[in-house]
C-alpha atoms as a PDB file:
ATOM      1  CA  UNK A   1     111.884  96.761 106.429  1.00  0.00           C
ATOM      2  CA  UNK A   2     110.200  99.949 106.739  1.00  0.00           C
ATOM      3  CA  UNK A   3     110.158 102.756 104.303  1.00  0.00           C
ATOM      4  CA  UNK A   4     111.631 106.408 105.036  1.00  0.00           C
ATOM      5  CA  UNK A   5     109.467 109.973 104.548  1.00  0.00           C
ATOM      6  CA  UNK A   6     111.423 113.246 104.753  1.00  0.00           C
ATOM      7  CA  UNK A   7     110.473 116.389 105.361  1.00  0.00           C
ATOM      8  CA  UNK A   8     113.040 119.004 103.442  1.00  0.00           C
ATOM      9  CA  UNK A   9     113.325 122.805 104.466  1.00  0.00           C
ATOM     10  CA  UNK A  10     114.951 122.388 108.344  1.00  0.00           C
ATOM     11  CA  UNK A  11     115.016 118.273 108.052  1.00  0.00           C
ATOM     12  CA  UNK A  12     117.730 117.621 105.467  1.00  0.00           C
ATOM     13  CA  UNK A  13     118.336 121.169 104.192  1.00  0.00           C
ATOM     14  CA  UNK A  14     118.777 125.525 104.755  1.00  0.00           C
ATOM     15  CA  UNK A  15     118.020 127.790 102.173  1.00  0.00           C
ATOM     16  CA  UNK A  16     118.999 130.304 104.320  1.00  0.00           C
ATOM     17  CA  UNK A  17     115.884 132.678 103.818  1.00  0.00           C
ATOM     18  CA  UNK A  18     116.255 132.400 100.009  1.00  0.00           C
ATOM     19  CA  UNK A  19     112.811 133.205  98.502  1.00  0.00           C
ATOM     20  CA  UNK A  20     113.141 136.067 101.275  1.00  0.00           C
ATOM     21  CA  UNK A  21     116.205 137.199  99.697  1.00  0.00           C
ATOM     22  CA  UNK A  22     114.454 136.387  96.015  1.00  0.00           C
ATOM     23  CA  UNK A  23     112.028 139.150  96.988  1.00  0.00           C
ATOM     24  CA  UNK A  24     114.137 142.133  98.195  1.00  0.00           C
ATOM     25  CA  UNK A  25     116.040 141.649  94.721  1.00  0.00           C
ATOM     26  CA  UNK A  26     113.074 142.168  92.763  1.00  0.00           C
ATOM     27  CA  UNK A  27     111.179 145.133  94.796  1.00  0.00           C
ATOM     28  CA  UNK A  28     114.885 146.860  94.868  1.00  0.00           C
ATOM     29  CA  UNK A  29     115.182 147.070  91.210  1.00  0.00           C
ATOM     30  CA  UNK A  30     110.880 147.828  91.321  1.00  0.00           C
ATOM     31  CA  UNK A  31     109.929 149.561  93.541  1.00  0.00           C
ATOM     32  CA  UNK A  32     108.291 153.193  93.181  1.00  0.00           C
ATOM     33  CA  UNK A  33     109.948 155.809  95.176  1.00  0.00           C
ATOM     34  CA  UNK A  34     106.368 156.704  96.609  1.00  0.00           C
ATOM     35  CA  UNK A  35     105.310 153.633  98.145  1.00  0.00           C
ATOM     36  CA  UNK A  36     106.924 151.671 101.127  1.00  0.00           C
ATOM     37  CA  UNK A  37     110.130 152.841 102.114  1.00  0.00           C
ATOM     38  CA  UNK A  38     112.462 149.590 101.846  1.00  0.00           C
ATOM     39  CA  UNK A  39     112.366 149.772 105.628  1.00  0.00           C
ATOM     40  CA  UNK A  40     109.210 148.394 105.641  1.00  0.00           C
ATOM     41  CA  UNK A  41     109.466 145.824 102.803  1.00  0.00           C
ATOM     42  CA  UNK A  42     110.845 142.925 104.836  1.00  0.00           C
ATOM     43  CA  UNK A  43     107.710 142.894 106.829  1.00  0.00           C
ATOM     44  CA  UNK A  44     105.760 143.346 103.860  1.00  0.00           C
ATOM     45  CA  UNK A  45     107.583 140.218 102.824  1.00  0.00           C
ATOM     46  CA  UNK A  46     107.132 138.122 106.006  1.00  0.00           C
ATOM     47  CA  UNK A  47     103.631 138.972 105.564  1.00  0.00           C
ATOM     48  CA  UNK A  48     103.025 137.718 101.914  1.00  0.00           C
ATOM     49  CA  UNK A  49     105.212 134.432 102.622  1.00  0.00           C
ATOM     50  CA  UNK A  50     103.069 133.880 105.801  1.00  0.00           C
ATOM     51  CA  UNK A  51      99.998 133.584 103.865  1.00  0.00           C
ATOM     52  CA  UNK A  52     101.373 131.223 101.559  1.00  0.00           C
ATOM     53  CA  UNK A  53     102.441 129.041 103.934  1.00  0.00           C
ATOM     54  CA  UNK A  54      99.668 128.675 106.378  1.00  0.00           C
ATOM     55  CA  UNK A  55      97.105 128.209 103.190  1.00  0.00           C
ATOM     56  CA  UNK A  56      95.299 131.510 103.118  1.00  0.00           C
ATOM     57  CA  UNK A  57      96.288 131.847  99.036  1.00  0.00           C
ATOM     58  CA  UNK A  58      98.740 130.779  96.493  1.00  0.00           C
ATOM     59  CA  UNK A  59     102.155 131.852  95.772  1.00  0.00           C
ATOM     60  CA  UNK A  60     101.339 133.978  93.328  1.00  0.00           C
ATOM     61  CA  UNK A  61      97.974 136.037  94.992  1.00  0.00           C
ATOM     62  CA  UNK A  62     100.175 136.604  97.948  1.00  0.00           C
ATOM     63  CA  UNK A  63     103.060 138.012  96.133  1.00  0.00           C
ATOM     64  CA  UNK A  64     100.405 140.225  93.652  1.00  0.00           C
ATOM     65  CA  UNK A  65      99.356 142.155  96.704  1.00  0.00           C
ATOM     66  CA  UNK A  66     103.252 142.612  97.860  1.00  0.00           C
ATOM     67  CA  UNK A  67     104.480 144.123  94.147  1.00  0.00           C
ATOM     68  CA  UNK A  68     101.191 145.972  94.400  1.00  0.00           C
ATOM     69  CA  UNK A  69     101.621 147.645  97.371  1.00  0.00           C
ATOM     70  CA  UNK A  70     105.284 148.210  96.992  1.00  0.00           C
ATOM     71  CA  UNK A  71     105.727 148.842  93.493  1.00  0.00           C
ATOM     72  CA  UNK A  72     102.511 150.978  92.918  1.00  0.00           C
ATOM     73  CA  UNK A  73      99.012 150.031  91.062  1.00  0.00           C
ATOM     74  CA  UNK A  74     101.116 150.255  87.751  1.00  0.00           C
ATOM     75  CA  UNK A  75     103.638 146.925  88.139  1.00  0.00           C
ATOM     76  CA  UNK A  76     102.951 143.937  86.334  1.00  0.00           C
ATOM     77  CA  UNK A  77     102.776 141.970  89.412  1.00  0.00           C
ATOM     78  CA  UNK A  78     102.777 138.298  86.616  1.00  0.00           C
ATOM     79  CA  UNK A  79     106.069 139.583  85.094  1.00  0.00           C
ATOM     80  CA  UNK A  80     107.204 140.606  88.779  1.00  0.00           C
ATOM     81  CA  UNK A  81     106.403 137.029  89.809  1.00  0.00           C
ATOM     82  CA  UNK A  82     108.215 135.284  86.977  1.00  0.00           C
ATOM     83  CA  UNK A  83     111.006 137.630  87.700  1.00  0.00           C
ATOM     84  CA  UNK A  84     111.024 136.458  91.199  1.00  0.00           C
ATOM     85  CA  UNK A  85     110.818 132.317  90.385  1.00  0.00           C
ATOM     86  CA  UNK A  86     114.047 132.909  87.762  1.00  0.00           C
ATOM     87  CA  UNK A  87     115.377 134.846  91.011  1.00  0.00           C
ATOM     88  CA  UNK A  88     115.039 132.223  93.525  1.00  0.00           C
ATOM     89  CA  UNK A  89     116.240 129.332  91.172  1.00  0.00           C
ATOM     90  CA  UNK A  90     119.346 131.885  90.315  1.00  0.00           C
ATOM     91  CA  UNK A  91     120.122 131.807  94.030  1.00  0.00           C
ATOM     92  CA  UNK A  92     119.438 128.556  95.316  1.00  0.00           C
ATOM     93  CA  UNK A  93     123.469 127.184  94.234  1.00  0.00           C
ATOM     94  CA  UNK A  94     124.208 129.539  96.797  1.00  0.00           C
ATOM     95  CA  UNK A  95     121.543 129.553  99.720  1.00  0.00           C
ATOM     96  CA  UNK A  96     120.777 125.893  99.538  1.00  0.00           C
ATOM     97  CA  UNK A  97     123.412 123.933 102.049  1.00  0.00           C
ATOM     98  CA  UNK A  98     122.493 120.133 103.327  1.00  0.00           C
ATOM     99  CA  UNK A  99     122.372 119.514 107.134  1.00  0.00           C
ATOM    100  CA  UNK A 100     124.946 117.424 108.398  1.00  0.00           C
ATOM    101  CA  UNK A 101     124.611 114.062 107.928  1.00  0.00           C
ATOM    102  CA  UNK A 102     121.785 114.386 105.532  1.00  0.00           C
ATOM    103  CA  UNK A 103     123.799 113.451 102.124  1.00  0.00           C
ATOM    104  CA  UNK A 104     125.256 110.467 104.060  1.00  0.00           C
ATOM    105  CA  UNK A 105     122.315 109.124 105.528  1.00  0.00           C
ATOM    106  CA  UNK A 106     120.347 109.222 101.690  1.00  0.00           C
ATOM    107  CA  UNK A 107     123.245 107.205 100.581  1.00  0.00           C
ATOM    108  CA  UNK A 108     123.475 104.347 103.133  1.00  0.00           C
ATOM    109  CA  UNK A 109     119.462 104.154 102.755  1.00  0.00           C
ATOM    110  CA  UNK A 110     119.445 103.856  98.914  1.00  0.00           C
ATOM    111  CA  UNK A 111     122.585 101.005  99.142  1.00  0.00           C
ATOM    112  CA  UNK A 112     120.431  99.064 101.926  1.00  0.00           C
ATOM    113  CA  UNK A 113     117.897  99.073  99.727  1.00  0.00           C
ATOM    114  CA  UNK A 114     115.369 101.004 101.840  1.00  0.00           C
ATOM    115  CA  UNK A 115     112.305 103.123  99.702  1.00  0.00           C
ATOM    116  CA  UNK A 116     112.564 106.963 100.519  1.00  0.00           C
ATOM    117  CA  UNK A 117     110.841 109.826  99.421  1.00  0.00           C
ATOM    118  CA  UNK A 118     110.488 113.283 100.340  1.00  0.00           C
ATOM    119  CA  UNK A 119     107.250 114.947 101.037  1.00  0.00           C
ATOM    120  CA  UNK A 120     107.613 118.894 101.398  1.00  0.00           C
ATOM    121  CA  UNK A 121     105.914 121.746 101.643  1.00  0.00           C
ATOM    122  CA  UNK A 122     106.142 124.647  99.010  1.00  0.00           C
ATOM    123  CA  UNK A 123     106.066 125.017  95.478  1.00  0.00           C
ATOM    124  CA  UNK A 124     108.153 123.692  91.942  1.00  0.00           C
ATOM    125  CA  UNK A 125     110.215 124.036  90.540  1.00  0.00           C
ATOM    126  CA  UNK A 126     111.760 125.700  93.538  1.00  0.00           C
ATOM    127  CA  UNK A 127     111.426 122.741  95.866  1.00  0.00           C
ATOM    128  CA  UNK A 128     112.837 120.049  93.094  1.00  0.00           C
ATOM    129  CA  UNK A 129     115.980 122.689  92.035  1.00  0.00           C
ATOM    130  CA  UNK A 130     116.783 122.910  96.312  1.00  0.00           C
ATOM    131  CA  UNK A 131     116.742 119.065  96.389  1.00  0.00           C
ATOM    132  CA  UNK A 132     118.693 118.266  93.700  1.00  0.00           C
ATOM    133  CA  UNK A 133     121.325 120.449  94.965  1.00  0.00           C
ATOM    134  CA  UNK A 134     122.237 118.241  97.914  1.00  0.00           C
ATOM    135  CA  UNK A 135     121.891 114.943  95.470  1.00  0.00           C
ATOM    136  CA  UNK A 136     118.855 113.082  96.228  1.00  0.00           C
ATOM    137  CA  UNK A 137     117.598 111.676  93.502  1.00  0.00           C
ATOM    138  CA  UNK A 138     114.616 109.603  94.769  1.00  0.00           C
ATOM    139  CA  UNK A 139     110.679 110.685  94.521  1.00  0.00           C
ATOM    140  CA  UNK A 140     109.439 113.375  95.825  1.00  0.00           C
ATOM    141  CA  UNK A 141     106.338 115.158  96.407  1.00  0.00           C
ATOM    142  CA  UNK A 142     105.791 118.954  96.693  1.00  0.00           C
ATOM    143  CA  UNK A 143     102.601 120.451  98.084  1.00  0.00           C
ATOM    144  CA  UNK A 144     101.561 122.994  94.912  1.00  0.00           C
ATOM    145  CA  UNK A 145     101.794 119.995  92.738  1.00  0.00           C
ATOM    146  CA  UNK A 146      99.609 117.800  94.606  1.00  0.00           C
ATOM    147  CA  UNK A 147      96.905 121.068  95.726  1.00  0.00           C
ATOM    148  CA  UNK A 148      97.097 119.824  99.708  1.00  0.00           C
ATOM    149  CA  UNK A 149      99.456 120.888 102.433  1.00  0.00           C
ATOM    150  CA  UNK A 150     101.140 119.299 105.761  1.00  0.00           C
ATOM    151  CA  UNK A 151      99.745 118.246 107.644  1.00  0.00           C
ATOM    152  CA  UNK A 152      96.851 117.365 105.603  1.00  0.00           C
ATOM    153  CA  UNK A 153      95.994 113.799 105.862  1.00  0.00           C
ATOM    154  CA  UNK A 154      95.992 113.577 102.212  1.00  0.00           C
ATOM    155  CA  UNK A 155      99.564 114.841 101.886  1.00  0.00           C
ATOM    156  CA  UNK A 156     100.686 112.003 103.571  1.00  0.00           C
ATOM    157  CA  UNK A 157      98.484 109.843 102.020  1.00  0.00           C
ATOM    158  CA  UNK A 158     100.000 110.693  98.879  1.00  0.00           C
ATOM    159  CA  UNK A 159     103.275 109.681 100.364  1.00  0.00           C
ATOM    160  CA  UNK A 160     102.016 106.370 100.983  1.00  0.00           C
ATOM    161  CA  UNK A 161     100.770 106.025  97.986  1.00  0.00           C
ATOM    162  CA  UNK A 162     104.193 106.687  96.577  1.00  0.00           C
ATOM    163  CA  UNK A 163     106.426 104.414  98.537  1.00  0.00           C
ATOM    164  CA  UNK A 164     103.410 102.070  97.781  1.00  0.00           C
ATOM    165  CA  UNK A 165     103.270 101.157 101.834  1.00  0.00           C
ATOM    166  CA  UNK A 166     100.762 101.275 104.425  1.00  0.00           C
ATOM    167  CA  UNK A 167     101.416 103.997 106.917  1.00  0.00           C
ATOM    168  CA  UNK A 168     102.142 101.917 109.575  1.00  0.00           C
ATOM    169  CA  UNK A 169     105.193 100.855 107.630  1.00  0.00           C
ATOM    170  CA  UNK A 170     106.732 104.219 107.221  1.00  0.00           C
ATOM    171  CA  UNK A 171     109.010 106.358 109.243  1.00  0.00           C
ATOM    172  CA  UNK A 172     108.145 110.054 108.697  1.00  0.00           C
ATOM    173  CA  UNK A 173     111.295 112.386 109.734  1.00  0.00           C
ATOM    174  CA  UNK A 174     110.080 116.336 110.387  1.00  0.00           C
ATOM    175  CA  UNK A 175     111.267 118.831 112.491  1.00  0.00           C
ATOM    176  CA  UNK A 176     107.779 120.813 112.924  1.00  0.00           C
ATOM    177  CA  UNK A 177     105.872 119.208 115.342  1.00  0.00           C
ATOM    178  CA  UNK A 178     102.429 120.441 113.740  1.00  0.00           C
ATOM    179  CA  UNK A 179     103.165 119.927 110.619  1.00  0.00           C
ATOM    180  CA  UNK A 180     105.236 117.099 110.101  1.00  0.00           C
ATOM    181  CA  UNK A 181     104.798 115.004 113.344  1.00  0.00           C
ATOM    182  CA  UNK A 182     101.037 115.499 113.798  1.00  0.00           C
ATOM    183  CA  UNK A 183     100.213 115.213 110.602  1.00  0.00           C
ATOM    184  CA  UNK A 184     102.394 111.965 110.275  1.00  0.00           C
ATOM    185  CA  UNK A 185     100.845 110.597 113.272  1.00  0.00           C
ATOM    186  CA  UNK A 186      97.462 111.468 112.088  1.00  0.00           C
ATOM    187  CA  UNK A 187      97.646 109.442 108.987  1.00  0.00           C
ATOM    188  CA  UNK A 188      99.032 106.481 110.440  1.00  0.00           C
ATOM    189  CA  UNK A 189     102.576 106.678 109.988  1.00  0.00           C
ATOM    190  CA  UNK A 190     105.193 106.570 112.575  1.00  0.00           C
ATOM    191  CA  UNK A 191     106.579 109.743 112.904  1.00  0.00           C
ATOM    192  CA  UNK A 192     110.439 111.237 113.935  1.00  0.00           C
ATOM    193  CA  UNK A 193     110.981 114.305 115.618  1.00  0.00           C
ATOM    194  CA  UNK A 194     114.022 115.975 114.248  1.00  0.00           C
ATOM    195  CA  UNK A 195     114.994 118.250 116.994  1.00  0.00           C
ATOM    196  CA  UNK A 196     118.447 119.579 116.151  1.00  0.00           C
ATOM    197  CA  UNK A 197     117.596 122.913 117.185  1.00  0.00           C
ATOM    198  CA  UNK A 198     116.740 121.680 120.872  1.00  0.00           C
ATOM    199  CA  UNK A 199     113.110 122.829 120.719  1.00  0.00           C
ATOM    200  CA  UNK A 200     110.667 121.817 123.491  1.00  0.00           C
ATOM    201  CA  UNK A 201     107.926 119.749 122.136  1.00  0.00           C
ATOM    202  CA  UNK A 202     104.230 120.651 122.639  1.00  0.00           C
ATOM    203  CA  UNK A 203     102.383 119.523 125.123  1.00  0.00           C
ATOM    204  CA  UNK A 204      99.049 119.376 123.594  1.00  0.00           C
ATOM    205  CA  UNK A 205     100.147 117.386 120.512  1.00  0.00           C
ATOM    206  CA  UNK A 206     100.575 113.219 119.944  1.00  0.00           C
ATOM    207  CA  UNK A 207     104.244 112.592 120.928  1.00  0.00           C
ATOM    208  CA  UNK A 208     106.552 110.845 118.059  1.00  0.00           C
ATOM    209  CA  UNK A 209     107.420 108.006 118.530  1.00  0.00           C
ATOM    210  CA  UNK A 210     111.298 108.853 118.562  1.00  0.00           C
ATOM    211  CA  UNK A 211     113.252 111.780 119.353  1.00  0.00           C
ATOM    212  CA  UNK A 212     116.127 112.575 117.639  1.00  0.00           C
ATOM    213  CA  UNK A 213     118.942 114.940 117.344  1.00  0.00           C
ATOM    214  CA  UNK A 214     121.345 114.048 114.607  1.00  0.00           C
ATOM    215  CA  UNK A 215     120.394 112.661 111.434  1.00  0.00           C
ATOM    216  CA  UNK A 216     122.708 109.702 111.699  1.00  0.00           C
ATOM    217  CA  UNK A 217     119.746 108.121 113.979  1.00  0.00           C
ATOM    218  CA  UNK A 218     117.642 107.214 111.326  1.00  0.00           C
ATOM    219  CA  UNK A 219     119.511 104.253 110.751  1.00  0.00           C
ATOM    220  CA  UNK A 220     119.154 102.693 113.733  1.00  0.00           C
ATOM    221  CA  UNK A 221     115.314 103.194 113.845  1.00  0.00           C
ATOM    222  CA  UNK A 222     114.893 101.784 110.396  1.00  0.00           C
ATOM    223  CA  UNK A 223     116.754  98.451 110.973  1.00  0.00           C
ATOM    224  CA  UNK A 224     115.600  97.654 114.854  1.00  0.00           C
ATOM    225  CA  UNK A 225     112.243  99.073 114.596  1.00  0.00           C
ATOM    226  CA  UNK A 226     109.482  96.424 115.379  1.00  0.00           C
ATOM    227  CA  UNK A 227     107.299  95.714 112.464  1.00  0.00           C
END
């Protein structure tokens, strides 16, 4: 039987912009009447997030220069940033929603018996608080904790590590073709595009080796997939 990797954020959840939303709360009750006019802060925002997530800095270096630049050379951009992790856990009850079929399909894997684990992007205890909330209670690995990124080979590696499984023996489901199915394929593993938002896949990357548009699929591939 083959073993299960999951993507989260857009694979088995929506946090509907949360850490977005996390940040407008803070620089609203910050912000110096001088600086950027709150016009301009969701950009600001887009900006900081952006270089988190493509690896340029951490969380918190990115969102320094945002209260900086917003809030004036004065802030305390560490207390800003704790402000902003108790703000994004204090939302996530309400942004966090599971995508159909998700909770069900966790379920019937754990009573077959199958070995999941999730393997995410982005940082704790953000990640682990948004995962709990839809009820998986399996391993999981988040990027900040483990200092490497999708789709870094060693990411994945890590996941194999964890399911204790050669790649070749695990099914990685993703919805971002460069990150999760390249990255998958380029460790060995056999990857799952997740394309429930009807995207057209890139023609200059390694196809998956399924396609599939509802979570309920997963099944099938797990239980009739060659070995």
């Amino acid at each position: 039987m083959l073993g299960v990797g999951f993507d989260f954020d857009h694979t088995l959840a929506l946090d509907h912009r949360l850490e977005r939303v996390a940040l407008l709360h803070v620089l609203e009750r910050h912000a110096s009447a001088t600086r950027e006019s709150p016009e301009a802060w969701g950009k600001l925002i887009d900006q900081a997030l952006h270089l988190y997530r493509h690896g340029a800095c951490d969380l918190e270096s990115a969102l320094r220069r945002l209260f900086t630049k917003v809030c004036g050379t004065t802030c305390e951009p560490h207390r800003l940033f704790t402000e902003f992790v108790a703000e994004a856990l204090a939302l996530a009850p309400s942004h966090v929603t599971a995508i159909p079929g998700a909770q069900a399909l966790l379920t019937r894997l754990e009573a077959a018996g199958v070995a999941t684990a999730i393997l995410t992007n982005g940082w704790n205890p953000l990640q682990q608080k948004k995962i709990d909330l839809i009820g998986y209670a399996g391993p999981v690995i988040v990027s900040d904790d483990i200092h490497v990124r999708k789709p870094e080979h060693e990411a994945f590696a890590a996941l194999a590590r964890l399911l204790r499984m050669p790649p070749e023996r695990i099914l990685y489901v993703g919805d971002s073709p460069e990150t999760d199915i390249a990255g998958a394929i380029g460790a060995g593993m056999r990857a799952v595009w997740f394309n429930w938002e009807g995207e057209v896949y890139p023609a200059d990357l390694p196809e998956p080796e399924a396609v599939i548009e509802a979570l309920e699929r997963v099944d099938e591939l797990v239980f009739t997939s060659a070995p």
